[in-house]
Protein backbone atom coordinates (compact mmCIF):
# COMPACT_ATOMS: atom_id res chain seq x y z
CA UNK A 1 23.67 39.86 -282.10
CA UNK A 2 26.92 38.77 -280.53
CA UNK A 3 28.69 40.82 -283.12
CA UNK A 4 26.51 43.60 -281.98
CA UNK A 5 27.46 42.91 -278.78
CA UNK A 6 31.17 42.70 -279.50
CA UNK A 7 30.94 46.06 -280.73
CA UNK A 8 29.28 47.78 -278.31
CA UNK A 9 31.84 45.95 -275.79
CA UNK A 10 34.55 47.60 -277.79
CA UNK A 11 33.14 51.25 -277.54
CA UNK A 12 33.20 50.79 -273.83
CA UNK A 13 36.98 51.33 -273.60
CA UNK A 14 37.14 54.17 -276.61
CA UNK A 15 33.67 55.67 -275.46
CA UNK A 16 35.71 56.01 -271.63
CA UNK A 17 38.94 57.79 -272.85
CA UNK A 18 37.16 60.39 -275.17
CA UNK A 19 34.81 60.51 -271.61
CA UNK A 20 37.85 61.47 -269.47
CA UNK A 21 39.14 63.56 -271.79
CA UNK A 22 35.63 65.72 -272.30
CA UNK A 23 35.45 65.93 -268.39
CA UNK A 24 39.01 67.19 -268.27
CA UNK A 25 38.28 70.10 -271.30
CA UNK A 26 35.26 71.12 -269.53
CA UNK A 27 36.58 71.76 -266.33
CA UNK A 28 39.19 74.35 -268.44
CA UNK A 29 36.89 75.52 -271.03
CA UNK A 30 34.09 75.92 -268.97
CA UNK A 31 35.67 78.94 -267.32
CA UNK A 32 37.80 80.40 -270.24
CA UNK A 33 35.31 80.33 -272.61
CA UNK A 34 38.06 80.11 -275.58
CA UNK A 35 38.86 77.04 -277.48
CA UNK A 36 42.21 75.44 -276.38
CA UNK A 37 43.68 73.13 -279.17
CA UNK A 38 46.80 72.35 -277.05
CA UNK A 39 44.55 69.93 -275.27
CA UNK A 40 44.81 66.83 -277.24
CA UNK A 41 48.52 67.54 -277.83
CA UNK A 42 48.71 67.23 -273.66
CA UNK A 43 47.23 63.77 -273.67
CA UNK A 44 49.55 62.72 -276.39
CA UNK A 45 52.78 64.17 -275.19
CA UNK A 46 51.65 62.38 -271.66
CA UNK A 47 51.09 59.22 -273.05
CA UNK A 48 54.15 59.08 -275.47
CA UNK A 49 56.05 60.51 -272.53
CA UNK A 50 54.96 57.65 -270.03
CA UNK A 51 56.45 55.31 -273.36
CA UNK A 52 59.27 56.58 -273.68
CA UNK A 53 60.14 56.86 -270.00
CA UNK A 54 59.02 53.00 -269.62
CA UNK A 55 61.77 52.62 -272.81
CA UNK A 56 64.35 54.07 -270.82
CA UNK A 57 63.86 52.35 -267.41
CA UNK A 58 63.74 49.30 -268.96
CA UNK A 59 66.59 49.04 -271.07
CA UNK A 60 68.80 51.86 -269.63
CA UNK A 61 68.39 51.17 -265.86
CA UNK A 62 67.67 47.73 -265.99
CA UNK A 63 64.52 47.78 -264.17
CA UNK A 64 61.81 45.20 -264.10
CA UNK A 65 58.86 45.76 -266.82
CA UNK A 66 56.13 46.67 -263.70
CA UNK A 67 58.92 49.23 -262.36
CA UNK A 68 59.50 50.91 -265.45
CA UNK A 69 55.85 50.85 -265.86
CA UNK A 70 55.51 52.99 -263.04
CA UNK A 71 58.24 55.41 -263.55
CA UNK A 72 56.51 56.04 -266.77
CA UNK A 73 53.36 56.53 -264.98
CA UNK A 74 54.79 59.26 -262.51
CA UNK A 75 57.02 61.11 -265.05
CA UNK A 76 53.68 61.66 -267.59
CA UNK A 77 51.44 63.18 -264.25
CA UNK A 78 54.64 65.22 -263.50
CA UNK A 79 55.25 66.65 -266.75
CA UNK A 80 51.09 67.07 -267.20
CA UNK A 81 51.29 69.39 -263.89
CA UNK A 82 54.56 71.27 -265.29
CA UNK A 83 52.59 71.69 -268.41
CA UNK A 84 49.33 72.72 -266.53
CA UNK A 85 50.91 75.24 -264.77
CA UNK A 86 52.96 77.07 -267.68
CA UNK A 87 49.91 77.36 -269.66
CA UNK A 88 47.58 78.10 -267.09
CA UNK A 89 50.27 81.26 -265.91
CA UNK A 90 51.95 81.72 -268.73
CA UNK A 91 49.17 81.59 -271.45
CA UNK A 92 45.42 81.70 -270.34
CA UNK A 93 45.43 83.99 -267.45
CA UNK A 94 47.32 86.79 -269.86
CA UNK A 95 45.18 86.02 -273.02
CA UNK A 96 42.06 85.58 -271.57
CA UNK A 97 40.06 88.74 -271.79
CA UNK A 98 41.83 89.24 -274.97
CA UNK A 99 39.98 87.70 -278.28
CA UNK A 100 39.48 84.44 -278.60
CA UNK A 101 41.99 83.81 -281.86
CA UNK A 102 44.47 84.75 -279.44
CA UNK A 103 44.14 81.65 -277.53
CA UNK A 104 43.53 79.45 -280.60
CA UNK A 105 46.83 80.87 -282.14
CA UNK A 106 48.39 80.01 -279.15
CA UNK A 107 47.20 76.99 -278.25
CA UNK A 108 47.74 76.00 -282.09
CA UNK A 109 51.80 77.17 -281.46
CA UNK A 110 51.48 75.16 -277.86
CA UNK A 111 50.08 71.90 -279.76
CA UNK A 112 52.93 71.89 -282.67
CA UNK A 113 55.66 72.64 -279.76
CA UNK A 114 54.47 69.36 -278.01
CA UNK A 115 53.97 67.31 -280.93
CA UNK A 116 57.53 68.37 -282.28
CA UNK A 117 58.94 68.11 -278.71
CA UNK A 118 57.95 64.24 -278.73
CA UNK A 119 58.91 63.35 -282.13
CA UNK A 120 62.21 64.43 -281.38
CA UNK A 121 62.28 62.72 -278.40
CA UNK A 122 61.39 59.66 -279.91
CA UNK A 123 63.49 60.12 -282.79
CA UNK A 124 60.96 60.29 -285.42
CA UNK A 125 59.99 56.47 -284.22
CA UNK A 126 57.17 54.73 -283.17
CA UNK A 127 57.90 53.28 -279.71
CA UNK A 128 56.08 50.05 -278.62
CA UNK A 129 55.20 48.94 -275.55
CA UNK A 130 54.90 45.09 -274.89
CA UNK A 131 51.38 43.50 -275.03
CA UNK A 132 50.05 43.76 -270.51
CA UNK A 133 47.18 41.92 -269.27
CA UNK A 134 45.71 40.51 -272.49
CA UNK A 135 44.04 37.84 -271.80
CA UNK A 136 40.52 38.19 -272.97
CA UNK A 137 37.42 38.37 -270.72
CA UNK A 138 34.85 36.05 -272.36
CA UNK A 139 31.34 37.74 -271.67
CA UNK A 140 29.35 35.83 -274.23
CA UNK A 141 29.58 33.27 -277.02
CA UNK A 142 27.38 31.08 -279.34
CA UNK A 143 28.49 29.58 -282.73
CA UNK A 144 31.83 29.61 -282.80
CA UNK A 145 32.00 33.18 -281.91
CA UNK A 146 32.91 35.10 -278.74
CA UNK A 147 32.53 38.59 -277.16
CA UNK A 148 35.45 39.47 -275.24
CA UNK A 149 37.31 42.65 -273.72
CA UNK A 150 40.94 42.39 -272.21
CA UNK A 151 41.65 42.53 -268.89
CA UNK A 152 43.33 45.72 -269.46
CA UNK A 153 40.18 47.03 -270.86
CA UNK A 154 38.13 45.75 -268.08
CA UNK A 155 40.41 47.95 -265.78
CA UNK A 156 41.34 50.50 -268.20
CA UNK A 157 36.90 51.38 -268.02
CA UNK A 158 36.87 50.62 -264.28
CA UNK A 159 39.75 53.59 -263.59
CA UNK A 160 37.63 56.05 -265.86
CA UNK A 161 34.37 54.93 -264.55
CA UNK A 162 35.63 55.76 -260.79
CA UNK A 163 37.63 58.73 -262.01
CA UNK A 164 34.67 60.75 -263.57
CA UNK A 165 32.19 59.34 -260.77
CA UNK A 166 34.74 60.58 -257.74
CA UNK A 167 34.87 63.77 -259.77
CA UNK A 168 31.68 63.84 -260.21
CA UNK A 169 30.24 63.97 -257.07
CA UNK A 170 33.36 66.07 -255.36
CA UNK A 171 32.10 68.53 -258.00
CA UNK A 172 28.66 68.57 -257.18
CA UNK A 173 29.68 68.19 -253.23
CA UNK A 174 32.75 70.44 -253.05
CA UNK A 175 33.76 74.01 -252.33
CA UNK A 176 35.63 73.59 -255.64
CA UNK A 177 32.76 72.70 -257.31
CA UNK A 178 30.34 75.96 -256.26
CA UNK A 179 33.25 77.86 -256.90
CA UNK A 180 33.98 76.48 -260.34
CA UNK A 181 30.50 76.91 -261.26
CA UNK A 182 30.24 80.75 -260.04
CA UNK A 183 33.45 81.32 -262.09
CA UNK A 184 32.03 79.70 -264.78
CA UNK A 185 28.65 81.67 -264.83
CA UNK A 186 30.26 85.57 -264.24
CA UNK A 187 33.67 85.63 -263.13
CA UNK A 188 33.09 89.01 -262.11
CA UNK A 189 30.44 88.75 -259.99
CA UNK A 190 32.14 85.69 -258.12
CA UNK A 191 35.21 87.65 -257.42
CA UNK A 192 33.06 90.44 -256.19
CA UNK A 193 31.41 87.67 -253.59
CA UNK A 194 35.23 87.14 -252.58
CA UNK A 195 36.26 84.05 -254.85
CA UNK A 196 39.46 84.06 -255.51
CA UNK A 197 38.91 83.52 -259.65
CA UNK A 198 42.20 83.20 -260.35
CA UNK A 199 43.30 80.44 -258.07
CA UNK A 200 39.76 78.13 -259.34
CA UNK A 201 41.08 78.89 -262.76
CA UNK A 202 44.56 77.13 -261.92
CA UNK A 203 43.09 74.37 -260.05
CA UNK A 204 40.45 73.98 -262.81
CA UNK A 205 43.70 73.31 -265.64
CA UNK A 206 45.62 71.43 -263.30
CA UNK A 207 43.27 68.97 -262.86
CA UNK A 208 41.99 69.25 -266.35
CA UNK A 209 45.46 68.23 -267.20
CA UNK A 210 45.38 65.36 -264.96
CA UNK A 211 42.63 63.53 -266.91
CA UNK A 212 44.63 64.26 -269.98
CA UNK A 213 47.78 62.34 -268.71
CA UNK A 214 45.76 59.95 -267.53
CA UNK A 215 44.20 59.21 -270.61
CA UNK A 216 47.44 59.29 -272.37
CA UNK A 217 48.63 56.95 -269.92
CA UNK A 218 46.06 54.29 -270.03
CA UNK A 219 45.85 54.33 -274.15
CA UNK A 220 49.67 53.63 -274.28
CA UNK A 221 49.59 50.93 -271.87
CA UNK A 222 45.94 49.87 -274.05
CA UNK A 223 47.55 50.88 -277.55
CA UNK A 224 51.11 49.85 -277.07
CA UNK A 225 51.69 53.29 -278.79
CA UNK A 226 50.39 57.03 -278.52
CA UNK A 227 51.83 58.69 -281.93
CA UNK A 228 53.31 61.99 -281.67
CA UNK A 229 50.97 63.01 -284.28
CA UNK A 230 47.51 61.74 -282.51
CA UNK A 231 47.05 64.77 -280.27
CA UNK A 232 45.26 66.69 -282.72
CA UNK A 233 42.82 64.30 -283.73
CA UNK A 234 41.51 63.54 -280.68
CA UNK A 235 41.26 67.24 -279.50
CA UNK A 236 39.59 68.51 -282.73
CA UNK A 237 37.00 65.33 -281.41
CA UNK A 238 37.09 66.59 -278.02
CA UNK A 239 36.63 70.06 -279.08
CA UNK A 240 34.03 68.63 -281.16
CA UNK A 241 32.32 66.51 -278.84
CA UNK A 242 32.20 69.11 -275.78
CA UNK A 243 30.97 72.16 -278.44
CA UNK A 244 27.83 70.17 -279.01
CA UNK A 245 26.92 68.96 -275.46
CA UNK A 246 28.19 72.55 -273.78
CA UNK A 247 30.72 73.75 -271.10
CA UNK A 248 28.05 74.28 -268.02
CA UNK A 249 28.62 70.46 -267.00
CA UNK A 250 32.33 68.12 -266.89
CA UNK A 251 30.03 64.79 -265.82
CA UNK A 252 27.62 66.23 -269.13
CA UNK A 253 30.36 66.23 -271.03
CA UNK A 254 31.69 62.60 -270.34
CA UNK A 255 28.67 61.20 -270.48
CA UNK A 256 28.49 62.42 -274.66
CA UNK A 257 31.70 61.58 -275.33
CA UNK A 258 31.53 58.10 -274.13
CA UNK A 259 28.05 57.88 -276.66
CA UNK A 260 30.09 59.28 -279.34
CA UNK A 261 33.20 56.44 -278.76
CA UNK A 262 30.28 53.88 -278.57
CA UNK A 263 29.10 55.45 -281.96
CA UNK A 264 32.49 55.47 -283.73
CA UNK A 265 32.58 51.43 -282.50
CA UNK A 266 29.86 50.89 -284.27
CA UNK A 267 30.93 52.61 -287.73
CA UNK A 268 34.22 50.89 -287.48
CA UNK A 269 31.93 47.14 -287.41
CA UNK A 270 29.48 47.84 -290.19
CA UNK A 271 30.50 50.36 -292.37
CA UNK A 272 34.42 51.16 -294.28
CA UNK A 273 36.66 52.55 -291.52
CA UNK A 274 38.26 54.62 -293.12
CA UNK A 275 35.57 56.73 -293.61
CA UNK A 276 34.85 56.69 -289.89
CA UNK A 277 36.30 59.87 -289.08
CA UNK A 278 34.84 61.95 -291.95
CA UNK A 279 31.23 60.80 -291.63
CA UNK A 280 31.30 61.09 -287.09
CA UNK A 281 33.08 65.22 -288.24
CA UNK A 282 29.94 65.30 -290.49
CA UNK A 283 27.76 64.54 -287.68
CA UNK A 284 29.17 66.24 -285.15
CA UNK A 285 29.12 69.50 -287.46
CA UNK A 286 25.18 68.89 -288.39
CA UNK A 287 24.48 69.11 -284.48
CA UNK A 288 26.29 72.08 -283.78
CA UNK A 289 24.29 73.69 -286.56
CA UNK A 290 21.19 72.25 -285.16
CA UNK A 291 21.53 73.39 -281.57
CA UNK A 292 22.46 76.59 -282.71
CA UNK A 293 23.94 79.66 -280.62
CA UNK A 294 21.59 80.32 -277.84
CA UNK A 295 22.71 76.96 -275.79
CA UNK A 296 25.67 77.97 -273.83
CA UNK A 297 23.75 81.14 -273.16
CA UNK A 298 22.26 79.35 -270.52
CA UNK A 299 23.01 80.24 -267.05
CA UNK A 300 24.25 77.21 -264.38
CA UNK A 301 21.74 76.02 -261.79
């Protein structure tokens, strides 16, 4: 049972990034309606950005580790909201009444122009980040044998946990929120009733790119390292993830993606890992086909 336990305590901290990166897709997808592979590409070009930058303050300009820490921090939400805003004006708003390959092309070209962008940057290396706050949190033990998180686990699940909670109820509270959600049941008829659809659309990808970079930012500090190449594995899971719980609802969202990190926890502590990816694909696939067509037909309360 404490092994149980120890794996369940280890799904906390995967179960909340795939949570705040669901919340984040939703809040794009759930007006554009297309599929947007760029997405995990973001989170990974934030986090390996926030690496590198904590490289360079570190050894270039001689700053203290904490310091460099947060320059790295404040470059990765900077670039996120550059990022945000090209695609948003530069890609979605012109391609979205178009068909949807036409954003999955794109988005495809958008995710192989990040992941290129950061292996250059990083010179076809893996960059490593020292090991922060590790000291393990003992929450129970018997036999030799302890359950334990880090302390930058414990606070790495506390930040999501407030994050998608704050977000939650500012969505349900908010003007954004009624706004999003008329947007995201008939655009039309909400800019007919005088929203302005355009403007919820870029708020709805800034932010959306927020959670990405802050994901990204909390794995690398987690991790150590956030390969160049990792984007699109955790956005075809995102994509996954979010396709079988729907677009109508960001807290919805989280709340299936942190079940499905908890899931993939438990995989990795019974069963070979590296089948872990193929077999939670398998099951993600056998629920879309399950649910079938008619759910996001649904309109929003």
């Amino acid at each position: 049972m404490l092994y149980f336990f120890q794996q369940m305590l280890n799904g906390l901290h995967s179960g909340a990034l795939y949570a705040l990166l669901a919340f984040g897709y939703v809040l794009t997808n759930g007006i554009l309606h297309r599929t947007n592979l760029a997405y995990g590409a973001l989170f990974a070009f934030c986090g390996q950005t926030m690496i590198l930058t904590v490289a360079f303050g570190y050894q270039v300009l001689w700053l203290t580790l904490l310091a460099a820490v947060v320059l790295g921090v404040v470059t990765a939400f900077l670039y996120a909201g550059l990022i945000s805003q090209v695609l948003s004006r530069s890609v979605f708003e012109p391609l979205a009444d178009r068909t949807p390959n036409a954003i999955v092309v794109t988005t495809l070209g958008i995710l192989l122009v990040l992941s290129e962008a950061s292996r250059i940057a990083a010179d076809t290396h893996d960059w490593w980040l020292p090991p922060m706050l590790a000291q393990p949190v003992v929450f129970a033990q018997g036999a030799g044998f302890q359950a334990t998180l880090t302390l930058i686990q414990l606070i790495d699940c506390a930040i999501v946990l407030a994050a998608i909670m704050l977000a939650a109820w500012a969505f349900a509270r908010s003007g954004f929120g009624r706004r999003w959600r008329a947007v995201s049941d008939d655009p039309h008829a909400a800019a007919l009733c005088g929203v302005d659809v355009r403007k919820v659309f870029r708020h709805a990808v800034l932010f959306s790119g927020f959670c990405a970079a802050l994901a990204g930012v909390m794995a690398g500090l987690y991790y150590g390292n956030v390969s160049f190449g990792s984007g699109l594995v955790y956005g075809l899971k995102i994509l996954f993830v979010t396709a079988v719980g729907g677009y109508l609802s960001p807290p919805r969202a989280a709340l299936g993606a942190a079940a499905f990190g908890m899931a993939e926890s438990l995989w990795a502590g019974y069963f070979p890992i590296e089948w872990r990816d193929g077999w939670m694909y398998l099951f993600l696939v056998a629920a879309l086909v399950l649910i079938g067509p008619g759910r996001d037909q649904q309109k929003i309360a």
